[in-house]
PDB file of N, CA and C in Angstrom:
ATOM      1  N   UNK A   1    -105.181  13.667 -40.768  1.00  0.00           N
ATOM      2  CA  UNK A   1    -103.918  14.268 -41.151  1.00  0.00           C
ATOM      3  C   UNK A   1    -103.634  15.501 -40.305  1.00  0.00           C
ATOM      4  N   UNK A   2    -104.746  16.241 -40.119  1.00  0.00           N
ATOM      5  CA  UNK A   2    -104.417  17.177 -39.369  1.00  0.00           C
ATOM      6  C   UNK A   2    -104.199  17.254 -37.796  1.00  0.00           C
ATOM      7  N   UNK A   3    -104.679  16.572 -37.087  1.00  0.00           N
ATOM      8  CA  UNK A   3    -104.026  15.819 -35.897  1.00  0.00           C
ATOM      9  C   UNK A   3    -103.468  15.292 -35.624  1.00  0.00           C
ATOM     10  N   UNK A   4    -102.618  14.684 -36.989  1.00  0.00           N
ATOM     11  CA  UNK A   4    -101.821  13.728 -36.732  1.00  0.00           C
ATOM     12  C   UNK A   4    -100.520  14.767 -36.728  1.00  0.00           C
ATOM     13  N   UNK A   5    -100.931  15.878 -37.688  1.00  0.00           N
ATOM     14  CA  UNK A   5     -99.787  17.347 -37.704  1.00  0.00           C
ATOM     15  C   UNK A   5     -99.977  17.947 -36.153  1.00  0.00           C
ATOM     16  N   UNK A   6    -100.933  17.886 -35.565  1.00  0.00           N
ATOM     17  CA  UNK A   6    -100.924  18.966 -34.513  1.00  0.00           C
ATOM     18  C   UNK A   6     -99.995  17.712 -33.379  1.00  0.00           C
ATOM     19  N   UNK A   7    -100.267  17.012 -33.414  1.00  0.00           N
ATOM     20  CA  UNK A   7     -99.550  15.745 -32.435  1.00  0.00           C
ATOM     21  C   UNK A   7     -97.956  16.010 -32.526  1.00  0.00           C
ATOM     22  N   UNK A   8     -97.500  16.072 -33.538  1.00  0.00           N
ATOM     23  CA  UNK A   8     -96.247  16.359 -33.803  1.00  0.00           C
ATOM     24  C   UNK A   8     -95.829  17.513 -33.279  1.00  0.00           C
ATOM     25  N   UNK A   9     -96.679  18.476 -34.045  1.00  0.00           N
ATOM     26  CA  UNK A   9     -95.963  20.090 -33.364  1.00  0.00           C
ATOM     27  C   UNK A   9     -96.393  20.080 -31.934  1.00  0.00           C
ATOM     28  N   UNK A  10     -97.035  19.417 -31.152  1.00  0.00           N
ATOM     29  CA  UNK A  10     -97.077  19.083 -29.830  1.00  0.00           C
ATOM     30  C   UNK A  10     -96.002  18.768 -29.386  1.00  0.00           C
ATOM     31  N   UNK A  11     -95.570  17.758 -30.175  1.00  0.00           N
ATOM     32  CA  UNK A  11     -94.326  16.507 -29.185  1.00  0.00           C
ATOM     33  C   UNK A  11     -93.023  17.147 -29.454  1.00  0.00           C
ATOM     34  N   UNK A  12     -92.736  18.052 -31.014  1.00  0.00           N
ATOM     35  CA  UNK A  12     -91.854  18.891 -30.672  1.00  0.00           C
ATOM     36  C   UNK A  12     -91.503  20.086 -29.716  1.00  0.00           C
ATOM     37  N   UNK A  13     -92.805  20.705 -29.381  1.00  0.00           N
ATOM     38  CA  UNK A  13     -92.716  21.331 -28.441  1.00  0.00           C
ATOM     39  C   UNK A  13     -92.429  21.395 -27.276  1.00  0.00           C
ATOM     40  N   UNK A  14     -93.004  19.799 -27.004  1.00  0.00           N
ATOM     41  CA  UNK A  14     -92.915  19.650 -25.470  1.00  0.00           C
ATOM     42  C   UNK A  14     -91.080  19.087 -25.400  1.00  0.00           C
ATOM     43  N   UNK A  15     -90.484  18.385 -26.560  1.00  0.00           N
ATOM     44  CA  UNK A  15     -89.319  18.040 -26.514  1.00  0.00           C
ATOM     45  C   UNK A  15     -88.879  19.225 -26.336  1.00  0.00           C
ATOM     46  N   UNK A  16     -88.188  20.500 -27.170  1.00  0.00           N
ATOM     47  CA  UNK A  16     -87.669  21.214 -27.140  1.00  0.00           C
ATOM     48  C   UNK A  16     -87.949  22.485 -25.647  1.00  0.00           C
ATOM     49  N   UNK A  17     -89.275  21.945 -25.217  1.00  0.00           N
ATOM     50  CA  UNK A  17     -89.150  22.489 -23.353  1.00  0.00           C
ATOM     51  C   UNK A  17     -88.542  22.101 -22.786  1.00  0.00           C
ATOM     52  N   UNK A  18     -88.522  20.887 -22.837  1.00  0.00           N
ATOM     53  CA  UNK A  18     -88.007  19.637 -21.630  1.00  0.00           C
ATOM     54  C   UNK A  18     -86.412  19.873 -21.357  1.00  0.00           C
ATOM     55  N   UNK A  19     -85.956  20.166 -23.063  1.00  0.00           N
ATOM     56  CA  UNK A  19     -84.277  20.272 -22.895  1.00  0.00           C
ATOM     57  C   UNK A  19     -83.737  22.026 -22.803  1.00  0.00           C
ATOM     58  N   UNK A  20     -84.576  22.612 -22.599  1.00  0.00           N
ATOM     59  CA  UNK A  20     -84.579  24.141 -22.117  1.00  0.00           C
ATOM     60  C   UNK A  20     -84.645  23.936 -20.638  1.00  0.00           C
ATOM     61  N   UNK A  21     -85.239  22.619 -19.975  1.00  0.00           N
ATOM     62  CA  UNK A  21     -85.590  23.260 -18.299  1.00  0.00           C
ATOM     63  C   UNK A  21     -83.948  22.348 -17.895  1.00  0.00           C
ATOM     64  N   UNK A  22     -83.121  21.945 -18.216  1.00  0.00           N
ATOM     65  CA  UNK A  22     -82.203  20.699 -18.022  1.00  0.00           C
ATOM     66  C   UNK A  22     -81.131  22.049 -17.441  1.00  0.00           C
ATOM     67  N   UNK A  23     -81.379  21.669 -15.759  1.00  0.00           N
ATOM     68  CA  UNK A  23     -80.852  22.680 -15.286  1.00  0.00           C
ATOM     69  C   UNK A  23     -79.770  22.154 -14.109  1.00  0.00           C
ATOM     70  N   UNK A  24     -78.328  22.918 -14.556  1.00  0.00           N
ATOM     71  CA  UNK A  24     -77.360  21.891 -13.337  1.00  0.00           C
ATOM     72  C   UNK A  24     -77.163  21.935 -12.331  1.00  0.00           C
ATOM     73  N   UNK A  25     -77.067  20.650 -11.573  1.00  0.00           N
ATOM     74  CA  UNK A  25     -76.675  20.945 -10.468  1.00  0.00           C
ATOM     75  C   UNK A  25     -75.769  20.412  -9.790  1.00  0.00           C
ATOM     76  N   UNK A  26     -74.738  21.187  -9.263  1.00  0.00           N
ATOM     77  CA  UNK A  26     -72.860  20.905  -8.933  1.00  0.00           C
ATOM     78  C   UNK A  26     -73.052  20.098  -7.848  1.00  0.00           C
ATOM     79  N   UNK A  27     -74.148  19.609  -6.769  1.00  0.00           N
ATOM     80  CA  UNK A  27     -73.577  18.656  -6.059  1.00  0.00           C
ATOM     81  C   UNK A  27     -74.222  17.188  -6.160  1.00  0.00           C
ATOM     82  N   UNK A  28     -74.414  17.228  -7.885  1.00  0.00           N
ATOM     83  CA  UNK A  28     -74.771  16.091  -8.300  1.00  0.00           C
ATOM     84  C   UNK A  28     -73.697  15.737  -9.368  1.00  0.00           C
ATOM     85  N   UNK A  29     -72.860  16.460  -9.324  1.00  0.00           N
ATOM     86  CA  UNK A  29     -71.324  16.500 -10.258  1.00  0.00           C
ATOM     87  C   UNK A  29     -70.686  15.678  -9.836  1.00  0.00           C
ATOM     88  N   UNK A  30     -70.247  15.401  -8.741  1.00  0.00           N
ATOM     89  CA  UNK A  30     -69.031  14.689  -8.103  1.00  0.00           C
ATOM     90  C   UNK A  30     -68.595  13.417  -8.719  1.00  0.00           C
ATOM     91  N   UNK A  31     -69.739  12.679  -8.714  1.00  0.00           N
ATOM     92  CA  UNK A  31     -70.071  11.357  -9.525  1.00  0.00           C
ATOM     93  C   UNK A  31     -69.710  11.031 -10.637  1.00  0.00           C
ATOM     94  N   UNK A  32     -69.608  12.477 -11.781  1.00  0.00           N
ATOM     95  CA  UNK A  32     -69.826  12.172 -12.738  1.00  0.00           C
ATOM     96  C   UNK A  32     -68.516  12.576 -13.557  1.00  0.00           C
ATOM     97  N   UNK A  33     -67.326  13.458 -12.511  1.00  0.00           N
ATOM     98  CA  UNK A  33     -66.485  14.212 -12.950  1.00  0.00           C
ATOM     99  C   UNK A  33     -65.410  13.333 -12.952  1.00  0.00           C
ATOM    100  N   UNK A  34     -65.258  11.858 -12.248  1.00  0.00           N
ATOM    101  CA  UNK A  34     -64.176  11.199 -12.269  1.00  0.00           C
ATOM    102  C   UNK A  34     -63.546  10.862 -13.535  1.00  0.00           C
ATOM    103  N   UNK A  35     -64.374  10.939 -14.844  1.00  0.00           N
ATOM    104  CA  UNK A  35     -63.203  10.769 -16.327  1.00  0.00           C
ATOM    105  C   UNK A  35     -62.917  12.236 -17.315  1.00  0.00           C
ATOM    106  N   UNK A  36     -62.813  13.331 -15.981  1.00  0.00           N
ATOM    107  CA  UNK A  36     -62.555  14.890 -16.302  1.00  0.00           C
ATOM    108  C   UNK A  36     -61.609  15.037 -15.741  1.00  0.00           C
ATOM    109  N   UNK A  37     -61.528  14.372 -14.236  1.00  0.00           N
ATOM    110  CA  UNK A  37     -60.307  15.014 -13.645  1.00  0.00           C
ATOM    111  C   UNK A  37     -58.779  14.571 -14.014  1.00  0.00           C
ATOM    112  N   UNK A  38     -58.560  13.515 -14.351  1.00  0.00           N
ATOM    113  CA  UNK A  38     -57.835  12.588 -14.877  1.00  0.00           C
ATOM    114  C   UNK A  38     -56.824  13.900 -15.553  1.00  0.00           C
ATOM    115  N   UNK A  39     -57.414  14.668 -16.614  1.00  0.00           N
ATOM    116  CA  UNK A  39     -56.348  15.688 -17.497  1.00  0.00           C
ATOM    117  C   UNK A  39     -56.636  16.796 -16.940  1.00  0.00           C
ATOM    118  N   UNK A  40     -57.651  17.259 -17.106  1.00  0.00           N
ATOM    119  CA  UNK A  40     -58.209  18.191 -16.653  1.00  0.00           C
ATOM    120  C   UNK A  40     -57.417  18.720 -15.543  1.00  0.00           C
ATOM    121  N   UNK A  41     -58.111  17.941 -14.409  1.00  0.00           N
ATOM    122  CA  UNK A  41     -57.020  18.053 -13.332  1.00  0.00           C
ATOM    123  C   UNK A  41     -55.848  18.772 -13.002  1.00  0.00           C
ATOM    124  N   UNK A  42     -54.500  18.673 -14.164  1.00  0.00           N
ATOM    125  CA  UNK A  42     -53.214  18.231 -13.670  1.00  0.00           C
ATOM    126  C   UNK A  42     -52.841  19.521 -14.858  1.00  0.00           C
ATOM    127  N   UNK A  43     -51.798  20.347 -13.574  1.00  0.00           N
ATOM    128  CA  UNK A  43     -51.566  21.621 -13.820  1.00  0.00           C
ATOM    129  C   UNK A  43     -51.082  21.530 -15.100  1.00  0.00           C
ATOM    130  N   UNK A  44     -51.306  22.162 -16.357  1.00  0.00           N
ATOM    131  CA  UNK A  44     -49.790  21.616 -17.555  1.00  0.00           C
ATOM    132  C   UNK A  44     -49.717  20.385 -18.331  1.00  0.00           C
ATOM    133  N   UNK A  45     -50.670  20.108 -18.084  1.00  0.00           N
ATOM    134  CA  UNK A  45     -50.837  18.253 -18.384  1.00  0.00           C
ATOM    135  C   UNK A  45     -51.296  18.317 -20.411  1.00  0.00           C
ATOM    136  N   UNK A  46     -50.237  17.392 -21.046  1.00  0.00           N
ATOM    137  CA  UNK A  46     -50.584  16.945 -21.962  1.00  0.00           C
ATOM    138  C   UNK A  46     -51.104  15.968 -22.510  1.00  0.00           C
ATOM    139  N   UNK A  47     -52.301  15.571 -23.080  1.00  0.00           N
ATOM    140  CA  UNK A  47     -53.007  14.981 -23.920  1.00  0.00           C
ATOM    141  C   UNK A  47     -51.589  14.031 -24.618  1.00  0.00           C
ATOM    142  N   UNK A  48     -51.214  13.097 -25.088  1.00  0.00           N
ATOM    143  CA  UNK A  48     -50.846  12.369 -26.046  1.00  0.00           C
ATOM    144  C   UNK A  48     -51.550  11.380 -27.547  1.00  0.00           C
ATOM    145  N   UNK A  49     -53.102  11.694 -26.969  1.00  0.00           N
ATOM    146  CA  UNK A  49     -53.487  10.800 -28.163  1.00  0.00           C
ATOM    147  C   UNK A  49     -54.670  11.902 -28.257  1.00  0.00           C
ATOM    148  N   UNK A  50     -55.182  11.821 -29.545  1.00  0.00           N
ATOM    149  CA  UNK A  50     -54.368  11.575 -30.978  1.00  0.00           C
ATOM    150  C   UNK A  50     -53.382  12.079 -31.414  1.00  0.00           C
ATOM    151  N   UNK A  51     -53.219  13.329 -30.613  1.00  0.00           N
ATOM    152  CA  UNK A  51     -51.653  14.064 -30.699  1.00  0.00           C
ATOM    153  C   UNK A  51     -51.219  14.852 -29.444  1.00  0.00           C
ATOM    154  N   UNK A  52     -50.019  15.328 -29.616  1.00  0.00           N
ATOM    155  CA  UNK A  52     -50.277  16.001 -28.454  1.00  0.00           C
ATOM    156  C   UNK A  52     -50.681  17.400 -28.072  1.00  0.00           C
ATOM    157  N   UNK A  53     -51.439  17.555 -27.552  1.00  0.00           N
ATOM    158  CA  UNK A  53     -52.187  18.824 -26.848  1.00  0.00           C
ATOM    159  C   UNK A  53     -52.404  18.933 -25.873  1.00  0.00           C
ATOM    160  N   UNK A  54     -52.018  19.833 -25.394  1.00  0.00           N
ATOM    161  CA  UNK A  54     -52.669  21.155 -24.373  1.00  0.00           C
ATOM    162  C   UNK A  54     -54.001  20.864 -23.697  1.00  0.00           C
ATOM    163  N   UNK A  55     -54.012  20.164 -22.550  1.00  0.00           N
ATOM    164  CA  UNK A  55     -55.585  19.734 -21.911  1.00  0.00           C
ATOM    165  C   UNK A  55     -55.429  21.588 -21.293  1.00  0.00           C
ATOM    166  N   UNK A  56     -56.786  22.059 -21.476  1.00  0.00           N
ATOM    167  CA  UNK A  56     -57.160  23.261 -20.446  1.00  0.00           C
ATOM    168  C   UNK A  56     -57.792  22.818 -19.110  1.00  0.00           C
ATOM    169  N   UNK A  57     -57.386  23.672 -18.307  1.00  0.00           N
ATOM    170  CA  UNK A  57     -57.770  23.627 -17.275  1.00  0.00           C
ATOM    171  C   UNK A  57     -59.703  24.517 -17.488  1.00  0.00           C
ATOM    172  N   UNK A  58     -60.186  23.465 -16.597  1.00  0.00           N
ATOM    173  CA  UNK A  58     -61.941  24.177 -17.009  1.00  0.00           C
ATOM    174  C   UNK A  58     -62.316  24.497 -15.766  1.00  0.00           C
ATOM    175  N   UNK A  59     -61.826  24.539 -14.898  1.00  0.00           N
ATOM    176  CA  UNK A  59     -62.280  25.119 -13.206  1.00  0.00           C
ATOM    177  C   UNK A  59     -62.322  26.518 -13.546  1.00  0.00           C
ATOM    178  N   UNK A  60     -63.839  27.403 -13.020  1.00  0.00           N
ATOM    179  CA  UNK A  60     -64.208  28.534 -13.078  1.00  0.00           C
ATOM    180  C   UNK A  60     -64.325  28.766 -14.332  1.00  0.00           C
ATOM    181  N   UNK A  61     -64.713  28.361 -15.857  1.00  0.00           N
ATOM    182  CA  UNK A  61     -64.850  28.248 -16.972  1.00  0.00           C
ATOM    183  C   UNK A  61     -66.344  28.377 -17.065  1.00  0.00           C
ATOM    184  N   UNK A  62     -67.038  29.152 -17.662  1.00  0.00           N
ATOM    185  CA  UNK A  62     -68.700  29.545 -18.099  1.00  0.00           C
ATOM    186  C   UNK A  62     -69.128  28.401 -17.694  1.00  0.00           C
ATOM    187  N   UNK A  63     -70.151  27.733 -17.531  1.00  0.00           N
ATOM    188  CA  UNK A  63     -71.273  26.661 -17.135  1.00  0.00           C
ATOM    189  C   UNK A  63     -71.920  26.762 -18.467  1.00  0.00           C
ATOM    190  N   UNK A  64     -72.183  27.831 -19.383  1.00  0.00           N
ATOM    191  CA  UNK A  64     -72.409  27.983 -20.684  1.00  0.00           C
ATOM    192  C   UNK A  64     -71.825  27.268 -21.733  1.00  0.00           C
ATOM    193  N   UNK A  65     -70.234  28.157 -21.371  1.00  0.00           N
ATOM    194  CA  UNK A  65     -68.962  27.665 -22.761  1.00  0.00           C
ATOM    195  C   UNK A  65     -68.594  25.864 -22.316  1.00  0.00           C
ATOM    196  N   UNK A  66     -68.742  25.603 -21.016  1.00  0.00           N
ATOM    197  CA  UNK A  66     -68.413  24.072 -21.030  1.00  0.00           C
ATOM    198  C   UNK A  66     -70.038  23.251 -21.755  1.00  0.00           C
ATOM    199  N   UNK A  67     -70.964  23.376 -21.378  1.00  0.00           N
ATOM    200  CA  UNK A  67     -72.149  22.457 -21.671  1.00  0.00           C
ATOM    201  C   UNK A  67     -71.871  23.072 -23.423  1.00  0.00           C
ATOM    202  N   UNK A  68     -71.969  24.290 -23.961  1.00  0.00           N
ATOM    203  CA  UNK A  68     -71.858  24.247 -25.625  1.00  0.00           C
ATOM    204  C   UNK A  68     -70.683  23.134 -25.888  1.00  0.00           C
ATOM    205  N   UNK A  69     -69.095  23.388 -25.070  1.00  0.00           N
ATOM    206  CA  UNK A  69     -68.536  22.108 -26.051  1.00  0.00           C
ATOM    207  C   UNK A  69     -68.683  21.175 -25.600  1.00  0.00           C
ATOM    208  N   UNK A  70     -69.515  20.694 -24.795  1.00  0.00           N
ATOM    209  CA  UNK A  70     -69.210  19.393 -24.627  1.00  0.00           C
ATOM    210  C   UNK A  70     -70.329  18.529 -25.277  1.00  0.00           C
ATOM    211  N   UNK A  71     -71.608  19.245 -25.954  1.00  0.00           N
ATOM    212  CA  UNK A  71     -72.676  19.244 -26.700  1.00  0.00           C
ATOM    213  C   UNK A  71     -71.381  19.075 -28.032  1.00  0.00           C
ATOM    214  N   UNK A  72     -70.844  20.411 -28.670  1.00  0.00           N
ATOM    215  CA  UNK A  72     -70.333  20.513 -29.829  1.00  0.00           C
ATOM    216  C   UNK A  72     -69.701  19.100 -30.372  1.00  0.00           C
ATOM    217  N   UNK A  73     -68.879  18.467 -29.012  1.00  0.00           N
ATOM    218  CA  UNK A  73     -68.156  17.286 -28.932  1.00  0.00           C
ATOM    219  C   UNK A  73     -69.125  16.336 -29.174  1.00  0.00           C
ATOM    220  N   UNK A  74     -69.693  15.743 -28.088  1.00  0.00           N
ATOM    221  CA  UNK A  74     -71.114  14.816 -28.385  1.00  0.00           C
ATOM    222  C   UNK A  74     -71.438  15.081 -30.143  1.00  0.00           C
ATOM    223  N   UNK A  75     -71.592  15.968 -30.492  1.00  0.00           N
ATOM    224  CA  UNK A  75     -72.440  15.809 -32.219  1.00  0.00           C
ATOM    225  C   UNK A  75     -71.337  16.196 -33.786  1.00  0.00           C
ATOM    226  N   UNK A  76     -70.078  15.904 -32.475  1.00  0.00           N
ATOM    227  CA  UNK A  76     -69.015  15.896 -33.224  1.00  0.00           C
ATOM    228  C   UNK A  76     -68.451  16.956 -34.256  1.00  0.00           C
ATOM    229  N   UNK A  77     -68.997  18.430 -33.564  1.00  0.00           N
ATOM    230  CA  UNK A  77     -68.718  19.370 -34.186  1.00  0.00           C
ATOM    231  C   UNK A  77     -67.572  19.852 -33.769  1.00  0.00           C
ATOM    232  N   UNK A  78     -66.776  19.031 -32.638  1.00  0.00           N
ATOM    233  CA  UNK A  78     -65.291  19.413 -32.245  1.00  0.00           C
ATOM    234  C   UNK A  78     -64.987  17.693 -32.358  1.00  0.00           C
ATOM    235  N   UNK A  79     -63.999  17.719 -32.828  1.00  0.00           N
ATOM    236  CA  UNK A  79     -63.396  16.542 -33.338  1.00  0.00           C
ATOM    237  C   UNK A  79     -62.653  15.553 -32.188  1.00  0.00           C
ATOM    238  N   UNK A  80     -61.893  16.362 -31.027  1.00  0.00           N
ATOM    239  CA  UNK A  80     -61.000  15.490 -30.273  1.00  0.00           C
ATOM    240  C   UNK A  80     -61.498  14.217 -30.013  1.00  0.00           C
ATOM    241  N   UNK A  81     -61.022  12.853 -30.301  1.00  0.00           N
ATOM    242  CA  UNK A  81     -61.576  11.464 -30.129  1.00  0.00           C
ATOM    243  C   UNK A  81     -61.797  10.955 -28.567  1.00  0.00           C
ATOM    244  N   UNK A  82     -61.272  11.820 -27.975  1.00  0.00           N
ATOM    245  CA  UNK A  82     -61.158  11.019 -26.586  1.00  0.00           C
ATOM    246  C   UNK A  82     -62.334  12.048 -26.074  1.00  0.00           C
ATOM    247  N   UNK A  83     -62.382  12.936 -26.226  1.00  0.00           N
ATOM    248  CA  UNK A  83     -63.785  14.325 -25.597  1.00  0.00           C
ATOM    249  C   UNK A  83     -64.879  13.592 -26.761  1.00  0.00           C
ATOM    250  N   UNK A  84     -64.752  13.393 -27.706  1.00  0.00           N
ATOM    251  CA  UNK A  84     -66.758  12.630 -28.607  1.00  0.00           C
ATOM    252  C   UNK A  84     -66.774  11.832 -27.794  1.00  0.00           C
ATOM    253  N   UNK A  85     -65.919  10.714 -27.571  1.00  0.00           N
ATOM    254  CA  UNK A  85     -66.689   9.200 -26.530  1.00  0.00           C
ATOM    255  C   UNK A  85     -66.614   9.592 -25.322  1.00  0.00           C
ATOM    256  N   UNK A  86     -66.529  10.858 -24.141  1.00  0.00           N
ATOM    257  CA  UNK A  86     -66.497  10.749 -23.107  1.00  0.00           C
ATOM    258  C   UNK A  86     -67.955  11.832 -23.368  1.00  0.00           C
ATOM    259  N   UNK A  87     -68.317  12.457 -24.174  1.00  0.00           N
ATOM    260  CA  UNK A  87     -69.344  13.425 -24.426  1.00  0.00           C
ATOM    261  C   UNK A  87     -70.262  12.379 -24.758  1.00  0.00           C
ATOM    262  N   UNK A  88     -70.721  11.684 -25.658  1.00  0.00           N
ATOM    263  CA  UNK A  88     -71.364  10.904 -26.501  1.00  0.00           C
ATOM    264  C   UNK A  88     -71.586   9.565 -25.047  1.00  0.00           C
ATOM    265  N   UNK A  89     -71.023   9.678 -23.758  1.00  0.00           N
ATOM    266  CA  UNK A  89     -71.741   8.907 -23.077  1.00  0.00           C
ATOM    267  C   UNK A  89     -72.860   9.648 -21.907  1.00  0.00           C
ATOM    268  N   UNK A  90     -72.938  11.149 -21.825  1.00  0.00           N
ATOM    269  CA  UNK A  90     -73.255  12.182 -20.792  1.00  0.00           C
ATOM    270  C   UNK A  90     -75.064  12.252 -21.321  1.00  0.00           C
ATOM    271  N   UNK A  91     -75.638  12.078 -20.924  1.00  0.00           N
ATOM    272  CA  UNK A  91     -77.065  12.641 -21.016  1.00  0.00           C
ATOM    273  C   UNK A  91     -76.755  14.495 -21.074  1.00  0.00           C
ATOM    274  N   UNK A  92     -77.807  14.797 -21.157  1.00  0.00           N
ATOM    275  CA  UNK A  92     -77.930  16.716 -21.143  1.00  0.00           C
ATOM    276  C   UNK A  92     -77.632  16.570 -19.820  1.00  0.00           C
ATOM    277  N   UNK A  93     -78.864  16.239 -18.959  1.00  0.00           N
ATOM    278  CA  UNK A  93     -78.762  16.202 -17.351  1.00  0.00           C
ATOM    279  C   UNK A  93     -76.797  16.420 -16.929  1.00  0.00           C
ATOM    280  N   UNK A  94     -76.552  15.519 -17.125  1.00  0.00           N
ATOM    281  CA  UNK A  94     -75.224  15.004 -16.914  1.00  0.00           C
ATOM    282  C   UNK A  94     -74.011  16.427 -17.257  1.00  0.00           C
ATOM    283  N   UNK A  95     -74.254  16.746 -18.664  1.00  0.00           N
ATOM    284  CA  UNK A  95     -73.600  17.624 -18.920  1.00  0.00           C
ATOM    285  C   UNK A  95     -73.850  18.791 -18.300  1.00  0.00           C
ATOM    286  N   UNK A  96     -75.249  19.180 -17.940  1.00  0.00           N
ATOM    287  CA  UNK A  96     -75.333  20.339 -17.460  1.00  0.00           C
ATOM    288  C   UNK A  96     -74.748  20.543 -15.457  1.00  0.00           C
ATOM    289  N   UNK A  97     -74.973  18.920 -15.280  1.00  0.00           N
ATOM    290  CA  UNK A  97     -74.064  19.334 -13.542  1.00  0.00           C
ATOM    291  C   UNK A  97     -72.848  19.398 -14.020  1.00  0.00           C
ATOM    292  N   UNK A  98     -72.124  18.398 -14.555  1.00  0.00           N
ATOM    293  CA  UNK A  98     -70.658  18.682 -14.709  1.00  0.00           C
ATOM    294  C   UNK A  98     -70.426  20.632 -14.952  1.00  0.00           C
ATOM    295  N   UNK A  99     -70.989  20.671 -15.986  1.00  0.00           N
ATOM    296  CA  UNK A  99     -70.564  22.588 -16.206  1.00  0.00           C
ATOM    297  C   UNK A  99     -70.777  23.345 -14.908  1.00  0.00           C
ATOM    298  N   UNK A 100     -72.139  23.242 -14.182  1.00  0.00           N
ATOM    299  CA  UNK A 100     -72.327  24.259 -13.116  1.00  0.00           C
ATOM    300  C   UNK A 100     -71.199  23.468 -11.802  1.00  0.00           C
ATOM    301  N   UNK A 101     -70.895  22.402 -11.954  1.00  0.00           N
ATOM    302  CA  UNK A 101     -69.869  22.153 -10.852  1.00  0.00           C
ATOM    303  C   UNK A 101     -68.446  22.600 -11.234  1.00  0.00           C
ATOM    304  N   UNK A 102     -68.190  22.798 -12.461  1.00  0.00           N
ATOM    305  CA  UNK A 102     -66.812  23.285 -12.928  1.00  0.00           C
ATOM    306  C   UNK A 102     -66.828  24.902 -13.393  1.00  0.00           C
ATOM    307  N   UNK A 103     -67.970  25.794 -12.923  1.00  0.00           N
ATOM    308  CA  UNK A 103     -68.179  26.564 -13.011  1.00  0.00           C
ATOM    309  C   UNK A 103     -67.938  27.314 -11.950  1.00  0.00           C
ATOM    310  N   UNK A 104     -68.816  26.762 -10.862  1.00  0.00           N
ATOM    311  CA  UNK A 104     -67.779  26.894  -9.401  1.00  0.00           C
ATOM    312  C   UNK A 104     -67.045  26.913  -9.147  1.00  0.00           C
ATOM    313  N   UNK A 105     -65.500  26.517  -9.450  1.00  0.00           N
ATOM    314  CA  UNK A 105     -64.449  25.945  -9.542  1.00  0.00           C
ATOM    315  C   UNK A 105     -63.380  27.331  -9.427  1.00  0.00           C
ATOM    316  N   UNK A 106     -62.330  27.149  -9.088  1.00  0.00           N
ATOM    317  CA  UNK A 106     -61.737  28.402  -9.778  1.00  0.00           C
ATOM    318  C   UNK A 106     -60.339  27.303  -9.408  1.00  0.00           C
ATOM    319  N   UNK A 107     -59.670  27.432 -10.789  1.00  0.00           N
ATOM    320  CA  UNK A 107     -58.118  26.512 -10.602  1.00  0.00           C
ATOM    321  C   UNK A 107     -57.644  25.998  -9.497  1.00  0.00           C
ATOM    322  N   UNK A 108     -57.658  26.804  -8.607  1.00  0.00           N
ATOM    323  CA  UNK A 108     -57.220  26.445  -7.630  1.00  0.00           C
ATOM    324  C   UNK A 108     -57.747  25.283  -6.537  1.00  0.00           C
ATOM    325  N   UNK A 109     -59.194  25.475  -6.621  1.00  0.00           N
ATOM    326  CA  UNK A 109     -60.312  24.679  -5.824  1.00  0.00           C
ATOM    327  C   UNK A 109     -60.550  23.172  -6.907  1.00  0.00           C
ATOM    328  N   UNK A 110     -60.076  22.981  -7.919  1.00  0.00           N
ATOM    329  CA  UNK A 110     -60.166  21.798  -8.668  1.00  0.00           C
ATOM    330  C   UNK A 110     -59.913  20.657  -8.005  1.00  0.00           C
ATOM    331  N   UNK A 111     -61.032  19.795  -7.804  1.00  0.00           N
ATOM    332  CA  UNK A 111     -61.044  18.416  -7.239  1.00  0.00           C
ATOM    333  C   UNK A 111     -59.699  17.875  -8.202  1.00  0.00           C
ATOM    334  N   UNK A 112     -58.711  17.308  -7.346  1.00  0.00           N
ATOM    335  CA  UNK A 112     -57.160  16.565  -8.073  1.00  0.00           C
ATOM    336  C   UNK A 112     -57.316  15.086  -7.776  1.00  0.00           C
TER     337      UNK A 112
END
């Protein structure tokens, strides 16, 4: 029993390292940004489904504040339907280049 406890607090440990070292990198983004740029993209651009909204522009946006929502999205702590299934397909890896490549970014330099 008691190794079978220390095995665990092992494997949590080593899990909760593994997704601490998940570190991005923007010229492994390119690949992955083609169902971002679409709204994202486009100066002013509105969302129509599920309603309409306001897409933000995320070029030069934290590498922080994008990987938290796009995590928040993935576990569905932000609701938009079209950001859970485009989140909910991204590994960490994944999410974390997209942020440091749109972190780089500054509006103007946004892949269109």
């Amino acid at each position: 029993m008691k190794n079978t406890l220390a095995l665990l607090v092992l494997a949590a440990c080593a899990s909760t390292a593994a997704a601490a070292e998940v570190v991005g990198n923007p010229k492994a983004a390119p690949a992955k940004i083609e169902m971002c740029i679409g709204c994202h993209g486009i100066p002013g651009y509105k969302a129509a489904f599920p309603e309409v909204y306001q897409v933000p522009m995320i070029g030069g946006q934290s590498a922080k504040y994008i990987e938290a929502a796009l995590h928040a999205y993935k576990k569905g702590d932000r609701k938009h339907p079209s950001m859970r299934g485009i989140a909910a397909s991204l590994s960490d890896q994944d999410i974390a280049d997209v942020a440091a490549y749109y972190a780089m970014q500054t509006p103007a330099t946004v892949k269109r």
